[in-house]
C-alpha atoms as a PDB file:
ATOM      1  CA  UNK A   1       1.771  -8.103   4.044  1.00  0.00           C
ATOM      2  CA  UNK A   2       3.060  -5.125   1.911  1.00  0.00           C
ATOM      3  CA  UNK A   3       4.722  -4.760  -1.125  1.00  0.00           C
ATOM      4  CA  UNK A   4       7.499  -1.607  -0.788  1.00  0.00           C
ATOM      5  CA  UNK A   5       8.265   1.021  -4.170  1.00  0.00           C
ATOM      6  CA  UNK A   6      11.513   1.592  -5.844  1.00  0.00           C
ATOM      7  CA  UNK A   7      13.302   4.878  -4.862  1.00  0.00           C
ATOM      8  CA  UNK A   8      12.142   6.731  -7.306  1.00  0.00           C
ATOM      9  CA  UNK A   9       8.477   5.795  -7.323  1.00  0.00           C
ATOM     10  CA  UNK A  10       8.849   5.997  -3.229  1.00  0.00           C
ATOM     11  CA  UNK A  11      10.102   9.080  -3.891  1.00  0.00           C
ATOM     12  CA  UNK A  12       7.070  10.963  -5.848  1.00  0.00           C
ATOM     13  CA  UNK A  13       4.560   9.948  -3.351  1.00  0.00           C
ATOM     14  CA  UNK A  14       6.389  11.434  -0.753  1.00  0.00           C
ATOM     15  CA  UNK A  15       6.346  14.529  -2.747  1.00  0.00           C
ATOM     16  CA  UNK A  16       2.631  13.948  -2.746  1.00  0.00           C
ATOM     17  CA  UNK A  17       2.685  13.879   1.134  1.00  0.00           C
ATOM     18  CA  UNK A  18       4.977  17.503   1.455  1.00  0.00           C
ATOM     19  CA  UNK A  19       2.396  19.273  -1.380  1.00  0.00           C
ATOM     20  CA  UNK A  20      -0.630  17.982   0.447  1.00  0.00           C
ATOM     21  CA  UNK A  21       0.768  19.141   4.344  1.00  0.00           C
ATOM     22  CA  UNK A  22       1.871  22.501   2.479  1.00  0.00           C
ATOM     23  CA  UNK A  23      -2.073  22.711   1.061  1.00  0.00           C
ATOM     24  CA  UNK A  24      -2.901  21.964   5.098  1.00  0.00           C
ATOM     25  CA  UNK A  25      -4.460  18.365   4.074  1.00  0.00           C
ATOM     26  CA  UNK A  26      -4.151  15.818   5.563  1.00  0.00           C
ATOM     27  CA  UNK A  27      -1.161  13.931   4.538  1.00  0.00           C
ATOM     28  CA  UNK A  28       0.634  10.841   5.550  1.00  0.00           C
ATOM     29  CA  UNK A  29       3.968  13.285   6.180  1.00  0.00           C
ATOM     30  CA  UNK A  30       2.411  13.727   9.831  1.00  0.00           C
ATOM     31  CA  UNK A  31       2.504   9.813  10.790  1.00  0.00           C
ATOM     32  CA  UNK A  32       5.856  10.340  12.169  1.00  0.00           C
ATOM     33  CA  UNK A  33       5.930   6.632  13.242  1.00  0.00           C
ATOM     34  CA  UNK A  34       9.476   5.391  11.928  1.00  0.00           C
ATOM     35  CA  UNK A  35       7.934   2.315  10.107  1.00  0.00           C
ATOM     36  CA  UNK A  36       5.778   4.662   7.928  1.00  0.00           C
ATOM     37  CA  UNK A  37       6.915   4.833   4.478  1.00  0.00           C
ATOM     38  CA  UNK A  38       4.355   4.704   0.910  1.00  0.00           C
ATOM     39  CA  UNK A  39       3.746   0.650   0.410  1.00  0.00           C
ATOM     40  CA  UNK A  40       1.068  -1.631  -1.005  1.00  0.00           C
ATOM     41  CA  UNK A  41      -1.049  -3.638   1.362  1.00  0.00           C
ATOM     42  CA  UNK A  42      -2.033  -7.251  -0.035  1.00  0.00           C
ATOM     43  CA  UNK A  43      -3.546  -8.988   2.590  1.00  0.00           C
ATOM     44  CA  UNK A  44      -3.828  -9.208   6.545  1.00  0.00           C
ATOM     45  CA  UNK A  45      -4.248 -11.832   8.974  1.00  0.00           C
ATOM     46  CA  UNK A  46      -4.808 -11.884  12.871  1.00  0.00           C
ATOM     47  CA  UNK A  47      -1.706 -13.653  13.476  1.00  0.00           C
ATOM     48  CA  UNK A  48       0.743 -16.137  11.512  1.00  0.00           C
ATOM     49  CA  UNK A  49       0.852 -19.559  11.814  1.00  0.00           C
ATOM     50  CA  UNK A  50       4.920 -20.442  12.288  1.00  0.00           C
ATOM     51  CA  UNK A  51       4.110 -22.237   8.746  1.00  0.00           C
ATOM     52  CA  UNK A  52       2.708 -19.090   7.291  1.00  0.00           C
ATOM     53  CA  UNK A  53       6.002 -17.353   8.829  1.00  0.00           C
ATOM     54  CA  UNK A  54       8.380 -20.066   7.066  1.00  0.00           C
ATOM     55  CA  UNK A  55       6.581 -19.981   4.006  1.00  0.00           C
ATOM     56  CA  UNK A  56       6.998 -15.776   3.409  1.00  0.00           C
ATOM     57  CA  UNK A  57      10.363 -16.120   4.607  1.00  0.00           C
ATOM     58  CA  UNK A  58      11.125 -17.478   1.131  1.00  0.00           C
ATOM     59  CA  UNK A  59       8.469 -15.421  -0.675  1.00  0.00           C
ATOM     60  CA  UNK A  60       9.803 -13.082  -3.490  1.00  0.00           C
ATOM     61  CA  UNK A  61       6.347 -12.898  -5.259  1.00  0.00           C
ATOM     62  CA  UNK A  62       5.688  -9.421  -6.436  1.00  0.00           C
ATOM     63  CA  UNK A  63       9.442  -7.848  -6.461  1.00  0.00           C
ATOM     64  CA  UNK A  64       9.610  -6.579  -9.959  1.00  0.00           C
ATOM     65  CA  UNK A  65       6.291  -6.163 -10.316  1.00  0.00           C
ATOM     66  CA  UNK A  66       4.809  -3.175 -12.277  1.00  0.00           C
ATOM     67  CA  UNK A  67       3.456  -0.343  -9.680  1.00  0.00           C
ATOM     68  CA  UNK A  68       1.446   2.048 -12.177  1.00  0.00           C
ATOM     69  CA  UNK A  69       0.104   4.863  -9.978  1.00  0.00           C
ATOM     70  CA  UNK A  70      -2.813   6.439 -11.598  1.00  0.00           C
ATOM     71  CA  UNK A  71      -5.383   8.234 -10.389  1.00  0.00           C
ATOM     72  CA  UNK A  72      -6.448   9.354  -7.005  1.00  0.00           C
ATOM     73  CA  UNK A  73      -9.128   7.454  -5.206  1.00  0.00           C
ATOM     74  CA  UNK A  74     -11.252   8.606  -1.626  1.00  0.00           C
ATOM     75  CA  UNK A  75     -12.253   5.622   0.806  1.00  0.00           C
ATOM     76  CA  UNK A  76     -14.987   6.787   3.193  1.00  0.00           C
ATOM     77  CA  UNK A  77     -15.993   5.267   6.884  1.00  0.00           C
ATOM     78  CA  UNK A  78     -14.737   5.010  10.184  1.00  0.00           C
ATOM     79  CA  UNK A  79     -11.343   6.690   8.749  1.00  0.00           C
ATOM     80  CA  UNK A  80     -11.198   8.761   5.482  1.00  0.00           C
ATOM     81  CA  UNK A  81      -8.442   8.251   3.430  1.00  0.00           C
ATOM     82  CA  UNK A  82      -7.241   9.676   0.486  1.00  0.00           C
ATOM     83  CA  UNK A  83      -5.190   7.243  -2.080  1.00  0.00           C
ATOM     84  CA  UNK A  84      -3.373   7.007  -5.365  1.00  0.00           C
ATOM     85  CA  UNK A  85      -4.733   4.350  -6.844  1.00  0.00           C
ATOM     86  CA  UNK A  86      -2.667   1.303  -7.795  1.00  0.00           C
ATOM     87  CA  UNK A  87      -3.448   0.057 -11.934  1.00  0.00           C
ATOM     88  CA  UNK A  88      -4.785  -3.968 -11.686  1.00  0.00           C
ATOM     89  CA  UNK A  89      -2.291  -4.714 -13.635  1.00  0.00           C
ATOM     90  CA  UNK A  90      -2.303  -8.660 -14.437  1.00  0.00           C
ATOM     91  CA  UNK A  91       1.389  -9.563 -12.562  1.00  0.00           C
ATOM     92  CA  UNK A  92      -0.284  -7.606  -9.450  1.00  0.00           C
ATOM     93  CA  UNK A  93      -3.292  -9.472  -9.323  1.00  0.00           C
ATOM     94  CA  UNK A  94      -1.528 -12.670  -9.564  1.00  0.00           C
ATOM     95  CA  UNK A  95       1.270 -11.376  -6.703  1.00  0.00           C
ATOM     96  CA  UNK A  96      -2.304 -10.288  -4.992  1.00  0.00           C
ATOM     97  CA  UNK A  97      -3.535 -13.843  -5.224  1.00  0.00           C
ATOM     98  CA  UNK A  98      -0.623 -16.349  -5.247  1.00  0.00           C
ATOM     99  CA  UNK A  99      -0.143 -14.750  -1.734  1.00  0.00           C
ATOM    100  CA  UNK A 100      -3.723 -15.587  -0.312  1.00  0.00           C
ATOM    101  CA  UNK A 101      -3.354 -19.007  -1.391  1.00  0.00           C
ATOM    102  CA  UNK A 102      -0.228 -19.338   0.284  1.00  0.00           C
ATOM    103  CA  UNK A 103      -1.784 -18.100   3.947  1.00  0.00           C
ATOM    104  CA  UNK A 104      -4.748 -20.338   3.310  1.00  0.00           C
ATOM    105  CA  UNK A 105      -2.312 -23.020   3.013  1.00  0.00           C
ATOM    106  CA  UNK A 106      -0.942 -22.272   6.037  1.00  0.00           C
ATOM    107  CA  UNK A 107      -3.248 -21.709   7.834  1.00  0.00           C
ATOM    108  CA  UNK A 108      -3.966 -18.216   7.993  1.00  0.00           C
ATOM    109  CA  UNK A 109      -7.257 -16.892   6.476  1.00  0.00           C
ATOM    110  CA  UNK A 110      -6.949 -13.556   5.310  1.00  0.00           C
ATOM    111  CA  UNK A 111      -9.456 -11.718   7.649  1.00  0.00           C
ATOM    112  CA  UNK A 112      -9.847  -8.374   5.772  1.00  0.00           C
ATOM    113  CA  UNK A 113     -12.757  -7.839   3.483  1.00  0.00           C
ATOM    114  CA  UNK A 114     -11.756  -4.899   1.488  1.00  0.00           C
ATOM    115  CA  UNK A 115      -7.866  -6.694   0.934  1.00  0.00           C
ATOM    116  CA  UNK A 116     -10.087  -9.981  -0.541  1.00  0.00           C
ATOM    117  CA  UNK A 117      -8.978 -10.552  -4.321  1.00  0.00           C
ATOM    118  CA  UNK A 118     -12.869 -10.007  -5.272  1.00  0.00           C
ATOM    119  CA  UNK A 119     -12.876  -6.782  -3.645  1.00  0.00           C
ATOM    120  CA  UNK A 120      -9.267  -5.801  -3.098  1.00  0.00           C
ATOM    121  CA  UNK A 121      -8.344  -1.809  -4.664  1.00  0.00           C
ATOM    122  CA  UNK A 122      -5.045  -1.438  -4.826  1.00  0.00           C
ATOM    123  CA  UNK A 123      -3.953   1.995  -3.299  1.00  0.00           C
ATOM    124  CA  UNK A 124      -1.106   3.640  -1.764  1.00  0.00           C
ATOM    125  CA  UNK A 125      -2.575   5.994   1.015  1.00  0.00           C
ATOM    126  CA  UNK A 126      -1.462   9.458   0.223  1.00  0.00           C
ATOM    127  CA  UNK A 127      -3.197  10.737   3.626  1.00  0.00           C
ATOM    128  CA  UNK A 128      -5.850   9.875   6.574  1.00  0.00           C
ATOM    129  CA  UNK A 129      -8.185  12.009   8.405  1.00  0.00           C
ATOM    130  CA  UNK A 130     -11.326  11.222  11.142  1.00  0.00           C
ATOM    131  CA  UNK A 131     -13.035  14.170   9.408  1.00  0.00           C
ATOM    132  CA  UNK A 132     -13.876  14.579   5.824  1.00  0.00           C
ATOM    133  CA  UNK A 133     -11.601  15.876   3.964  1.00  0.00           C
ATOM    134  CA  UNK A 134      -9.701  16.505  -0.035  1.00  0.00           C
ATOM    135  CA  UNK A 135     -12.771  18.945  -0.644  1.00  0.00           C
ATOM    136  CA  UNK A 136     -11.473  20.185  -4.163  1.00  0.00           C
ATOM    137  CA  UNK A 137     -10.693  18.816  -7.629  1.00  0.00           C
ATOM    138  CA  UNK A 138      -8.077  15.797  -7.909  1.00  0.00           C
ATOM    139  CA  UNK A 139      -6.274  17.931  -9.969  1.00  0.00           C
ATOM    140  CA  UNK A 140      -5.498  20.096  -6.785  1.00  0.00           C
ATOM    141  CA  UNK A 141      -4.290  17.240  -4.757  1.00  0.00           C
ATOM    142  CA  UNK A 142      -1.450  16.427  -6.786  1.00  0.00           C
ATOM    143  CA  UNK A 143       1.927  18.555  -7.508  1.00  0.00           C
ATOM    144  CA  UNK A 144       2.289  19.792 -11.088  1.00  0.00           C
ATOM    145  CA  UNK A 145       3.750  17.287 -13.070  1.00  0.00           C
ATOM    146  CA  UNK A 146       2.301  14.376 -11.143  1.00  0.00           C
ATOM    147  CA  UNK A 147      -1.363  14.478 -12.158  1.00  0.00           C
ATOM    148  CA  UNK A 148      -1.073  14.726 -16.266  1.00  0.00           C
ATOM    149  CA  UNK A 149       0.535  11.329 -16.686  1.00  0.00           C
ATOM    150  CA  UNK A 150       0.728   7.692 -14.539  1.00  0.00           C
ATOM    151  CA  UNK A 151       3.218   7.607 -12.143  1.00  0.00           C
ATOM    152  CA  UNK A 152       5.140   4.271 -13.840  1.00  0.00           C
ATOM    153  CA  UNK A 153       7.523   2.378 -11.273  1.00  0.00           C
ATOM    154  CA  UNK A 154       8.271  -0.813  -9.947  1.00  0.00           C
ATOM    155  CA  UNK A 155       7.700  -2.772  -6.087  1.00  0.00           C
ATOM    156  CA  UNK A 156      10.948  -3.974  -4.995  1.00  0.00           C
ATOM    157  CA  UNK A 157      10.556  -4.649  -1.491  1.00  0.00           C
ATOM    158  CA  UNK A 158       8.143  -7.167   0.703  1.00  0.00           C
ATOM    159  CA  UNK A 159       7.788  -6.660   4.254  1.00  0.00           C
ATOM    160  CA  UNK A 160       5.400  -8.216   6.994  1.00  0.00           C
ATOM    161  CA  UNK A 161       3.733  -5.213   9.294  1.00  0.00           C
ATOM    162  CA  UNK A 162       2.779  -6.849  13.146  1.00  0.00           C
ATOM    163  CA  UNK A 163       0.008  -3.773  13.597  1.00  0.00           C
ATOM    164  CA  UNK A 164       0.455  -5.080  17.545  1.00  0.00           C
ATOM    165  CA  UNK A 165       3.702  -4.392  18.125  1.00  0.00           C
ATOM    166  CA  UNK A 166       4.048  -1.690  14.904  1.00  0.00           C
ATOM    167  CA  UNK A 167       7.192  -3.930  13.868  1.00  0.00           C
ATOM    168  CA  UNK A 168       8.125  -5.054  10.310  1.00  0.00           C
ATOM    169  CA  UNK A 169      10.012  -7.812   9.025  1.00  0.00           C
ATOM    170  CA  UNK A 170      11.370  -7.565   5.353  1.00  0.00           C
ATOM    171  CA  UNK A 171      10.696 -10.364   2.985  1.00  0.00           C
ATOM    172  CA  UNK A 172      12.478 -12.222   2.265  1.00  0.00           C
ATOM    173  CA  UNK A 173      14.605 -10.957   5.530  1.00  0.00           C
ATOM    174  CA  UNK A 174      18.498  -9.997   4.538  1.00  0.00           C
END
């Protein structure tokens, strides 16, 4: 489950993406896969229950919702990823929650530990790489004019991502 930017906001990450391929970074420009686009993941499950599916066919929570980007953020593993980190603002954490109750509900335990609301960061993943990488300052990672100030916007879009068939399904669908 993923919660999309406005335009704008959509807009100044992928700026984000061009400066950090024109540094050489990694950068999430290069996932050329047509469903990639800067969003907020809240929560994922192995499959949905068809209850799960009926109930987030008539989810709205989180459109209108505050998206403060502020500050970048490194996750290190498996993957490395480089993020900007999403403000814990208190709509989002309710969005954040209100959601996992409704796939417990249904059904549908939310089986990743990091997207848990006791542990969950908010980020929007600027780029990926198998190798370290972002080896300098923040302040070199983000365009001029994008690193002095948050990045204020809004999340106006829901969408489901099926990571087995790389499909998505807007929420509510129209």
């Amino acid at each position: 489950m993923e919660l999309l930017l406005d335009r704008e906001t959509e807009h100044r990450v992928r700026q984000v993406w061009e400066y950090l391929a024109a540094r050489g970074e990694p950068s999430q420009r290069h996932h050329r896969h047509p469903t990639n686009r800067p969003h907020l993941t809240l929560a994922a499950v192995g499959s949905l229950s068809a209850a799960a599916e009926e109930e987030l066919r008539r989810w709205s929570g989180g459109l209108g919702c505050p998206a403060v980007l502020d500050g970048l953020v490194r996750f290190s593993g498996r993957t490395h990823v480089l993020a900007w980190r999403v403000r814990r603002v208190p709509e989002l954490l309710a969005v954040h929650a209100a959601l996992h109750d409704v796939l417990l509900a249904t059904g549908c335990a939310p089986d990743h530990p990091l997207l848990l609301p006791e542990t969950w960061q908010p980020h929007i993943t600027l780029g990926r790489s198998r190798r370290p990488a972002w080896n300098v300052p923040d302040g070199l990672l983000l365009p001029p004019g994008l690193h002095d100030e948050p990045v204020r916007g809004r999340f106006v879009g829901a969408r489901v991502y099926d990571s087995r068939t790389r499909t998505v399904t807007s929420l509510p669908p129209g």
